[in-house]
C-alpha atoms as a PDB file:
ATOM      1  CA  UNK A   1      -7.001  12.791   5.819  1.00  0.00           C
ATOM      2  CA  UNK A   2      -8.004  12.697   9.214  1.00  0.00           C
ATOM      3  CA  UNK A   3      -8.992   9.591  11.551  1.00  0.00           C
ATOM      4  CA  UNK A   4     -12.267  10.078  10.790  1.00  0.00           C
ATOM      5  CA  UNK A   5     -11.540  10.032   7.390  1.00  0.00           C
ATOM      6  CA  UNK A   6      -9.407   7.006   7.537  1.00  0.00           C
ATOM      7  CA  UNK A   7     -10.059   3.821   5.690  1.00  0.00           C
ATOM      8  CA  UNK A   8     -12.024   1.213   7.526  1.00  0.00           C
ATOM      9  CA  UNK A   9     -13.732  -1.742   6.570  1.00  0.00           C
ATOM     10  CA  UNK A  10     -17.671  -1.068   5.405  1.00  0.00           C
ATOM     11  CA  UNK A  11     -20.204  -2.759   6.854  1.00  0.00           C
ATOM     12  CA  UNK A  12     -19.082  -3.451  10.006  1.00  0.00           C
ATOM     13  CA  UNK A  13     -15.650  -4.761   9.554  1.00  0.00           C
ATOM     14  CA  UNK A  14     -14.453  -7.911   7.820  1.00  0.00           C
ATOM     15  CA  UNK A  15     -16.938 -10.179   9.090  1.00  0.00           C
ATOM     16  CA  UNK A  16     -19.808  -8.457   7.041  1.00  0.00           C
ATOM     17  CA  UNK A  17     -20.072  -8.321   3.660  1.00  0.00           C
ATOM     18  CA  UNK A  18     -16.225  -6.934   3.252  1.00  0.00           C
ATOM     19  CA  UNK A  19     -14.606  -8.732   0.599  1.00  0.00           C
ATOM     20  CA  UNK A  20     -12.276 -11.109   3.096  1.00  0.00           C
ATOM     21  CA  UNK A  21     -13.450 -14.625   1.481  1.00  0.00           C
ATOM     22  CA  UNK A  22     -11.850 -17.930   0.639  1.00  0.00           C
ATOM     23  CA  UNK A  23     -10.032 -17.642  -2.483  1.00  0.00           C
ATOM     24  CA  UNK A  24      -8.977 -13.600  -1.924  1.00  0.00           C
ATOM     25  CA  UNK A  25      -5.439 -13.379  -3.161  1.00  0.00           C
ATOM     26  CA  UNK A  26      -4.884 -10.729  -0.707  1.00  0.00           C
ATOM     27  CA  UNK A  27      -5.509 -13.156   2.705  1.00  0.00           C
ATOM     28  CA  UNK A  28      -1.983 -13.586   3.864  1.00  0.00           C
ATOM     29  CA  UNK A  29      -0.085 -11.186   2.036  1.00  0.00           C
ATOM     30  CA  UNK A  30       2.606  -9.738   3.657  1.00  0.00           C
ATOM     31  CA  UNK A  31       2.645  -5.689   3.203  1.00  0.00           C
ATOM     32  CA  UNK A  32       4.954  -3.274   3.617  1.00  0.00           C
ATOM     33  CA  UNK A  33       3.608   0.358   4.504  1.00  0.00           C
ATOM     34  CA  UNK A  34       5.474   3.437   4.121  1.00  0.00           C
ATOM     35  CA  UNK A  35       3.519   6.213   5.003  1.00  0.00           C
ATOM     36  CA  UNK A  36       4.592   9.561   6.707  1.00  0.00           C
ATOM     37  CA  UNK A  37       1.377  10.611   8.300  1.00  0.00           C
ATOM     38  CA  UNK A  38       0.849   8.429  11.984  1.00  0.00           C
ATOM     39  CA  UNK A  39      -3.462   8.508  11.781  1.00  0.00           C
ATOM     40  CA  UNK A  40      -3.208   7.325   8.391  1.00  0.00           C
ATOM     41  CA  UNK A  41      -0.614   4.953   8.732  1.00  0.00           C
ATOM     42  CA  UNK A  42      -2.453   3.044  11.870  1.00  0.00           C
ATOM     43  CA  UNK A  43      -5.351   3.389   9.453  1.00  0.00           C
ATOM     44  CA  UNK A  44      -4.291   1.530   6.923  1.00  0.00           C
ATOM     45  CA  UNK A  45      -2.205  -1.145   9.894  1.00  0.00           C
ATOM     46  CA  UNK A  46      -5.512  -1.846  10.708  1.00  0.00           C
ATOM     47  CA  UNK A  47      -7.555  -2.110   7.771  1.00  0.00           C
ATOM     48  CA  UNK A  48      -5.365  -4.242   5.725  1.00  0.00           C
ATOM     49  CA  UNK A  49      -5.177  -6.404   8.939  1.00  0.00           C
ATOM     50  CA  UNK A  50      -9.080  -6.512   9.110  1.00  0.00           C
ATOM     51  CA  UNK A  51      -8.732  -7.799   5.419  1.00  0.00           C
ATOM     52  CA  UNK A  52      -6.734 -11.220   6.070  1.00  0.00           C
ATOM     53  CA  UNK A  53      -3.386  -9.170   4.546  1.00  0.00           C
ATOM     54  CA  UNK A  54      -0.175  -9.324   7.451  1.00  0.00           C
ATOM     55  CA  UNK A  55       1.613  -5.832   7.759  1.00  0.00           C
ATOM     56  CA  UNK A  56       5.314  -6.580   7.132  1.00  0.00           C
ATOM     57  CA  UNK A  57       6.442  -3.478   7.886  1.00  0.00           C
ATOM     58  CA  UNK A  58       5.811   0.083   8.302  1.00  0.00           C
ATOM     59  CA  UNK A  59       7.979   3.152   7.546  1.00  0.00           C
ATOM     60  CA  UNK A  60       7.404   6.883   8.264  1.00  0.00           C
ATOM     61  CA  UNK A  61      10.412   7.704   6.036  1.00  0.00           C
ATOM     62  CA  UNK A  62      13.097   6.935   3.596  1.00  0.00           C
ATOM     63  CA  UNK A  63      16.009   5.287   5.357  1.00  0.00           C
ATOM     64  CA  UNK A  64      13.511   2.843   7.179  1.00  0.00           C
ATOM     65  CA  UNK A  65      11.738   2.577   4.117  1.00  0.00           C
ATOM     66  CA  UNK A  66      14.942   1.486   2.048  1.00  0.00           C
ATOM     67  CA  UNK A  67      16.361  -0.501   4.747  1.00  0.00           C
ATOM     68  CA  UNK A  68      12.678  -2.579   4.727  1.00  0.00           C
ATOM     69  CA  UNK A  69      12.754  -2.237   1.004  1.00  0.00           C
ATOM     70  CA  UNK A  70      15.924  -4.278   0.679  1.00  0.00           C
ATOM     71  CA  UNK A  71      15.594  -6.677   3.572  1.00  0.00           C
ATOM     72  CA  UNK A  72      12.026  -7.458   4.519  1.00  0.00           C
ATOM     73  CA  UNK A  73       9.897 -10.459   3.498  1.00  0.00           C
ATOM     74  CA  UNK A  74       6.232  -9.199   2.144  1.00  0.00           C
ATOM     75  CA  UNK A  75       4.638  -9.529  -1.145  1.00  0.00           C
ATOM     76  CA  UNK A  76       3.341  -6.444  -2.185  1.00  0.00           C
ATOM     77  CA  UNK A  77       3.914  -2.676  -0.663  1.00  0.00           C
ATOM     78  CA  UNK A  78       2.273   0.490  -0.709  1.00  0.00           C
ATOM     79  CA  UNK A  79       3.722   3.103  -0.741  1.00  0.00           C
ATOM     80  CA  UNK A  80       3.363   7.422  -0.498  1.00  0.00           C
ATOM     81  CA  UNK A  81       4.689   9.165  -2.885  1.00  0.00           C
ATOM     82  CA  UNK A  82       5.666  12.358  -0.603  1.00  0.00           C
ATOM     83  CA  UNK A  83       7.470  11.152   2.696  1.00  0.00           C
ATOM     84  CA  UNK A  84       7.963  14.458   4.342  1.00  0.00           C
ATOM     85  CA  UNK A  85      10.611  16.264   2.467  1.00  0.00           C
ATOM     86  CA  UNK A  86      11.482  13.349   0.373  1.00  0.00           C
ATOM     87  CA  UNK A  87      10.693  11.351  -2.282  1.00  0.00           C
ATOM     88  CA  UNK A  88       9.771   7.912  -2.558  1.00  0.00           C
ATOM     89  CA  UNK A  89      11.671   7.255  -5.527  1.00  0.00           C
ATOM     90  CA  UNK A  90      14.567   4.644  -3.983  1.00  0.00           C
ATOM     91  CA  UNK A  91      12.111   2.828  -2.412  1.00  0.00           C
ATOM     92  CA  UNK A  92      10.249   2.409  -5.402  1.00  0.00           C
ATOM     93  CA  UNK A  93      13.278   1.810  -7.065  1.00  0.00           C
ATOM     94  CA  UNK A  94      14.399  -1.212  -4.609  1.00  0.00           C
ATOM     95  CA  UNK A  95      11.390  -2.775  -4.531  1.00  0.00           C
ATOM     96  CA  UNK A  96      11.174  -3.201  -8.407  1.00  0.00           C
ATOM     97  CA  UNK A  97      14.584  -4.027  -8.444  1.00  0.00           C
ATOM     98  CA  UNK A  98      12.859  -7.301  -6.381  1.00  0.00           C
ATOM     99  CA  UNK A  99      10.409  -7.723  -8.666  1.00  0.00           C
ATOM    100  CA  UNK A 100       7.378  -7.171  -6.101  1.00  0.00           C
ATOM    101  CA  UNK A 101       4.251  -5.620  -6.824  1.00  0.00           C
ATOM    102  CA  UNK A 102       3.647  -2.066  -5.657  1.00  0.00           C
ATOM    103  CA  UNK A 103       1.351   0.733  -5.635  1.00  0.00           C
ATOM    104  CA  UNK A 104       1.693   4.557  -5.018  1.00  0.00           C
ATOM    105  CA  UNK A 105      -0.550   6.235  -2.775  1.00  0.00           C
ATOM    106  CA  UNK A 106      -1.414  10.351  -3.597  1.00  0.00           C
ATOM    107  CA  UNK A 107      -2.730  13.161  -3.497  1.00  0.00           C
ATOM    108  CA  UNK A 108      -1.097  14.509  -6.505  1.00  0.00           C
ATOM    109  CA  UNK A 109      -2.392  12.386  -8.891  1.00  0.00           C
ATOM    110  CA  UNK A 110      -0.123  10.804 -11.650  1.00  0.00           C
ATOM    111  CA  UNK A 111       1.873  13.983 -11.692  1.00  0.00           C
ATOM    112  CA  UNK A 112       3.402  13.897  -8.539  1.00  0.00           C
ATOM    113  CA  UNK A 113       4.584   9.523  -9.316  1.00  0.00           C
ATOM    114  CA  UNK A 114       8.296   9.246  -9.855  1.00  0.00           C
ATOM    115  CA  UNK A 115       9.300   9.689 -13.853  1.00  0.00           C
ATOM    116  CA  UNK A 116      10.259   5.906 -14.038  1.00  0.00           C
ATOM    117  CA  UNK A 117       6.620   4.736 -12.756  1.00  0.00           C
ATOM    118  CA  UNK A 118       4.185   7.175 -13.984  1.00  0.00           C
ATOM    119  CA  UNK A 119       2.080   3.815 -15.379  1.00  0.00           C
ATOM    120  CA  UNK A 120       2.241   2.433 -12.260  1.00  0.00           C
ATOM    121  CA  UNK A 121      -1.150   1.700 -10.303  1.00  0.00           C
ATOM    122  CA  UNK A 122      -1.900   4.718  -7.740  1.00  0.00           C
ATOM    123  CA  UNK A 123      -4.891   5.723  -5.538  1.00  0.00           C
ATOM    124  CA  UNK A 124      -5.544   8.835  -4.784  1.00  0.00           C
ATOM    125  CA  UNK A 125      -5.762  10.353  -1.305  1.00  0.00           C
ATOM    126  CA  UNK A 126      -8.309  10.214   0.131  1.00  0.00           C
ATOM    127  CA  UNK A 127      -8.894   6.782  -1.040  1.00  0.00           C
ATOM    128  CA  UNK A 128     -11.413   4.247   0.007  1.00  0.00           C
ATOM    129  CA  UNK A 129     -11.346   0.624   1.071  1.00  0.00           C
ATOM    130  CA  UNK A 130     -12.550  -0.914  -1.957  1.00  0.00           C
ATOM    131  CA  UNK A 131     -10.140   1.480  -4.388  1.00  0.00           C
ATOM    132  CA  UNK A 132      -7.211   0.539  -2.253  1.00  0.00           C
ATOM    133  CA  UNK A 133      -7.725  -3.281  -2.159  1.00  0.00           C
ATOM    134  CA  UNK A 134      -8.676  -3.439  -5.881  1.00  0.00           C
ATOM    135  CA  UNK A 135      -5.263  -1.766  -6.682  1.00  0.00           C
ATOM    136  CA  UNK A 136      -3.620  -4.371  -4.324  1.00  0.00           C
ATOM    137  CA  UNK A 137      -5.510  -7.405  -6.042  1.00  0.00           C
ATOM    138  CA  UNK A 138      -4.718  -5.841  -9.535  1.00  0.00           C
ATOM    139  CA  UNK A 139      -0.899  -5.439  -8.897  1.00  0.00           C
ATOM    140  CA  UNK A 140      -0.776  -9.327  -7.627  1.00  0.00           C
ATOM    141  CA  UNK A 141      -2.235 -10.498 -10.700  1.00  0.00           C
ATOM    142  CA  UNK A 142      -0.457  -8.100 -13.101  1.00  0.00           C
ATOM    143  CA  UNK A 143       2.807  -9.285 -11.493  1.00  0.00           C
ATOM    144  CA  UNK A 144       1.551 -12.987 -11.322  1.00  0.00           C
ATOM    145  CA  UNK A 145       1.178 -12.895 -15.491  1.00  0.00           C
ATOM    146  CA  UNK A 146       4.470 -11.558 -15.914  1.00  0.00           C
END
């Protein structure tokens, strides 16, 4: 995905019609971001930002990904499944081990998510605004009910 291609709010940024409105369980949400590609990591910094949600953290790979996994404060993460070399598959692993709400992002589809989460909520590189904050919302009520 390049910049161009990155996710950004529609319709001229959260003060048009972009769903950041009273009531949004995503306003305030701390996130934690681990993504290995820079462009698309500032992408999504700023996009969930321009949505109300508070980035936690970021990570461009797996030992500051675990180390944020285990010992950051946020509410719901997302997370590539391909960091480089390695797999996201601790990080995963901590993180549900906390009981908070995740979801994968991909270009692999569900055959490239970690055996122990192939039911878990993805979306699929390159995603859009809407898919990506639909996920988040899902995973916060899905975890909510439980």
């Amino acid at each position: 995905m390049s910049v161009s291609d990155a996710p950004t709010p529609r319709s001229g940024g959260a003060s048009g019609d972009a769903p950041q409105r009273p009531g949004d369980p995503l306003l305030g949400r701390r996130v934690l971001i681990v993504e290995d590609d820079p462009f698309i990591a500032l992408a999504l910094e700023e996009t969930l930002t321009d949505f109300g949600l508070i980035v936690a953290g970021a990570a461009m790979n797996v030992p500051q990904a675990l180390a944020l996994a285990q010992n950051a404060e946020f509410d719901l993460a997302l997370l590539d499944v391909n960091i480089g070399q390695d797999r996201i598959d601790p990080v995963a692993d901590a993180i549900h081990a906390r009981s908070i709400p995740f979801v994968f992002t991909t270009g692999c589809g569900r055959a490239g998510l970690p055996e122990a989460y192939l039911e878990q909520a993805i979306v699929e590189k390159p995603f859009y605004v809407e898919e990506m904050l639909r996920a988040l919302r899902a995973q916060l009520e899905n975890h909510r009910d439980n």
